[in-house]
C-alpha atoms as a PDB file:
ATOM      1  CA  UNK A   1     103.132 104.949  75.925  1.00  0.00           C
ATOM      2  CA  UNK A   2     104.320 108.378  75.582  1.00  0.00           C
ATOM      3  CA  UNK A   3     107.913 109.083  76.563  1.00  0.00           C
ATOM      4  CA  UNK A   4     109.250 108.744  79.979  1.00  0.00           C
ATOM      5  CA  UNK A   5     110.727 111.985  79.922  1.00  0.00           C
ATOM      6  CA  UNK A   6     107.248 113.564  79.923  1.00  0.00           C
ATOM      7  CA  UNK A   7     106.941 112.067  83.485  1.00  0.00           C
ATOM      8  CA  UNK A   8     109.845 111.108  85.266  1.00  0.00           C
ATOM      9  CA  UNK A   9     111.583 114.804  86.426  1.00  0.00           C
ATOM     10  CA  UNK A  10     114.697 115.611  88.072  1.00  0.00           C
ATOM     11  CA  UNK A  11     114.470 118.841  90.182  1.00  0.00           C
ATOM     12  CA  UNK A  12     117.061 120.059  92.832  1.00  0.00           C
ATOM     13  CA  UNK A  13     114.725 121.659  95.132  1.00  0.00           C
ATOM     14  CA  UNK A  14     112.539 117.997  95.314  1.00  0.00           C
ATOM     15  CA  UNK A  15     113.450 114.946  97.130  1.00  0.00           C
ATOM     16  CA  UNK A  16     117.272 116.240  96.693  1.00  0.00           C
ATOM     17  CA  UNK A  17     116.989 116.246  93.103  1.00  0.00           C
ATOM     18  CA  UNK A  18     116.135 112.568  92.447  1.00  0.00           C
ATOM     19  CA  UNK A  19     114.270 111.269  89.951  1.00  0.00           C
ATOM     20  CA  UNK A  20     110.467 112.000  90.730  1.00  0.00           C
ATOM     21  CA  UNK A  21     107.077 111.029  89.278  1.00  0.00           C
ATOM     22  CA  UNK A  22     105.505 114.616  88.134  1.00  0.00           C
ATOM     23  CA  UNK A  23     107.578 116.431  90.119  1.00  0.00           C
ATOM     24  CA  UNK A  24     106.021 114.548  93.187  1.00  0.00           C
ATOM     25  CA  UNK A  25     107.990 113.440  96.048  1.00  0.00           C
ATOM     26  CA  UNK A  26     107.444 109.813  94.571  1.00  0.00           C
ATOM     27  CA  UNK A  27     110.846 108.751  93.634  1.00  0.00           C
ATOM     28  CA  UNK A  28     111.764 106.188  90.743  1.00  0.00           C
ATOM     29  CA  UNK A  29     113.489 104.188  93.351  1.00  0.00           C
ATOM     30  CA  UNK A  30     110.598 104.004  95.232  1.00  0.00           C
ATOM     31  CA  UNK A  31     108.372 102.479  92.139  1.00  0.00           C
ATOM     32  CA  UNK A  32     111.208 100.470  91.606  1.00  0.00           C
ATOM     33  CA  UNK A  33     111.567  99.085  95.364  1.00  0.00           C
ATOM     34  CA  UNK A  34     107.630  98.247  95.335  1.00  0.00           C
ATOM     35  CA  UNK A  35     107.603  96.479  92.453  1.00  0.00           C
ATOM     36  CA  UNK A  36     110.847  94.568  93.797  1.00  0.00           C
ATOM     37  CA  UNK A  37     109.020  93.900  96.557  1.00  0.00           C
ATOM     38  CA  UNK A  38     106.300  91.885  94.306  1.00  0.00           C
ATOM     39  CA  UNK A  39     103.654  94.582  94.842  1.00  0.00           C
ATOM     40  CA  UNK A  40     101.631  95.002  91.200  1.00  0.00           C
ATOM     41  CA  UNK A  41     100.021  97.900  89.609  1.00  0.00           C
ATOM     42  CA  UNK A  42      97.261  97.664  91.438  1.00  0.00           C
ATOM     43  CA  UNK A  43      98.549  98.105  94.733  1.00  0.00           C
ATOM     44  CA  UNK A  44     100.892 100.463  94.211  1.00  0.00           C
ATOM     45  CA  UNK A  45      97.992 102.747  92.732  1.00  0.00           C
ATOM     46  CA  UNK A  46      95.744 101.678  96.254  1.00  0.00           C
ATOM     47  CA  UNK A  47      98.711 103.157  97.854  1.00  0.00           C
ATOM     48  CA  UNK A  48      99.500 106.028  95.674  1.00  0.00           C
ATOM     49  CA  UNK A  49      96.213 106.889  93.973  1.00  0.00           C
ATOM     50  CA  UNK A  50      97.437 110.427  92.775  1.00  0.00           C
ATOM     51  CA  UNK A  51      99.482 107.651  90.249  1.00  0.00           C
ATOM     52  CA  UNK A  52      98.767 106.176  86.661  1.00  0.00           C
ATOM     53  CA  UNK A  53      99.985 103.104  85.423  1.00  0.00           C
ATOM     54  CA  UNK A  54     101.531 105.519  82.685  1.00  0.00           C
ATOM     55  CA  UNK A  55     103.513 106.519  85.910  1.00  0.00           C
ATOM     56  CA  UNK A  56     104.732 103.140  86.635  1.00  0.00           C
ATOM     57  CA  UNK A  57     105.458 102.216  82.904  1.00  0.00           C
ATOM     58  CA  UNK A  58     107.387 105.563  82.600  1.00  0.00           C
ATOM     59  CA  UNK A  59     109.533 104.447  85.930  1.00  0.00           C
ATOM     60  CA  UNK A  60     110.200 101.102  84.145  1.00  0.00           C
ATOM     61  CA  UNK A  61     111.129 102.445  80.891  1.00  0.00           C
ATOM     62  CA  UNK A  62     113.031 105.266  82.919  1.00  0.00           C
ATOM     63  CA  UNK A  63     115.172 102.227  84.487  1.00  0.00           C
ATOM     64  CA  UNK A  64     115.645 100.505  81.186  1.00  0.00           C
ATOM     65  CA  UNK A  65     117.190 103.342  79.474  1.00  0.00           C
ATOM     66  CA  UNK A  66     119.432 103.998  82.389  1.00  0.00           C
ATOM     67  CA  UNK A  67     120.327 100.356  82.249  1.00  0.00           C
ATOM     68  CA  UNK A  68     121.139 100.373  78.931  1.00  0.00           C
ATOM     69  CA  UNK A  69     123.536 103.374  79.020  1.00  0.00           C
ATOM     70  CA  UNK A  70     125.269 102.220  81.674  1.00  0.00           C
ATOM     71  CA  UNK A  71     128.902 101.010  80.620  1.00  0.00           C
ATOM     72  CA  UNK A  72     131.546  99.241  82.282  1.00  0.00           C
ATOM     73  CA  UNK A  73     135.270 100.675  81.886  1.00  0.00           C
ATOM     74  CA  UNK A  74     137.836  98.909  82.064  1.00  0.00           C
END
């Protein structure tokens, strides 16, 4: 799969500058909630056709490496 950053953008002037899908008003978080919410690929795309499942991998991976660099200080 080609990089996240290819796909997930952060721009000030959409959805208050949270992370989007393409620049689309499609936030990560809301990927992230539907999924949460046990919908699949499948219906998230019924929903959202202008998405890929590159989209949704690129969300996922976009979590992970957030995840990962998040550190706790003590």
């Amino acid at each position: 799969m080609a990089e996240y950053q290819s796909i997930i953008t952060i721009n000030p002037q959409i959805h208050s500058g949270k992370p989007t899908i393409r620049g689309m008003r499609i936030s990560v978080y809301d990927i992230l909630d539907m999924l949460a919410n046990k919908m699949n690929f499948a219906e998230i795309i019924e929903d959202f056709p202008e998405l890929t499942e590159e989209d949704i991998l690129a969300v996922l991976s976009y979590a992970a490496d957030k995840e990962h660099k998040v550190s706790i200080c003590a």
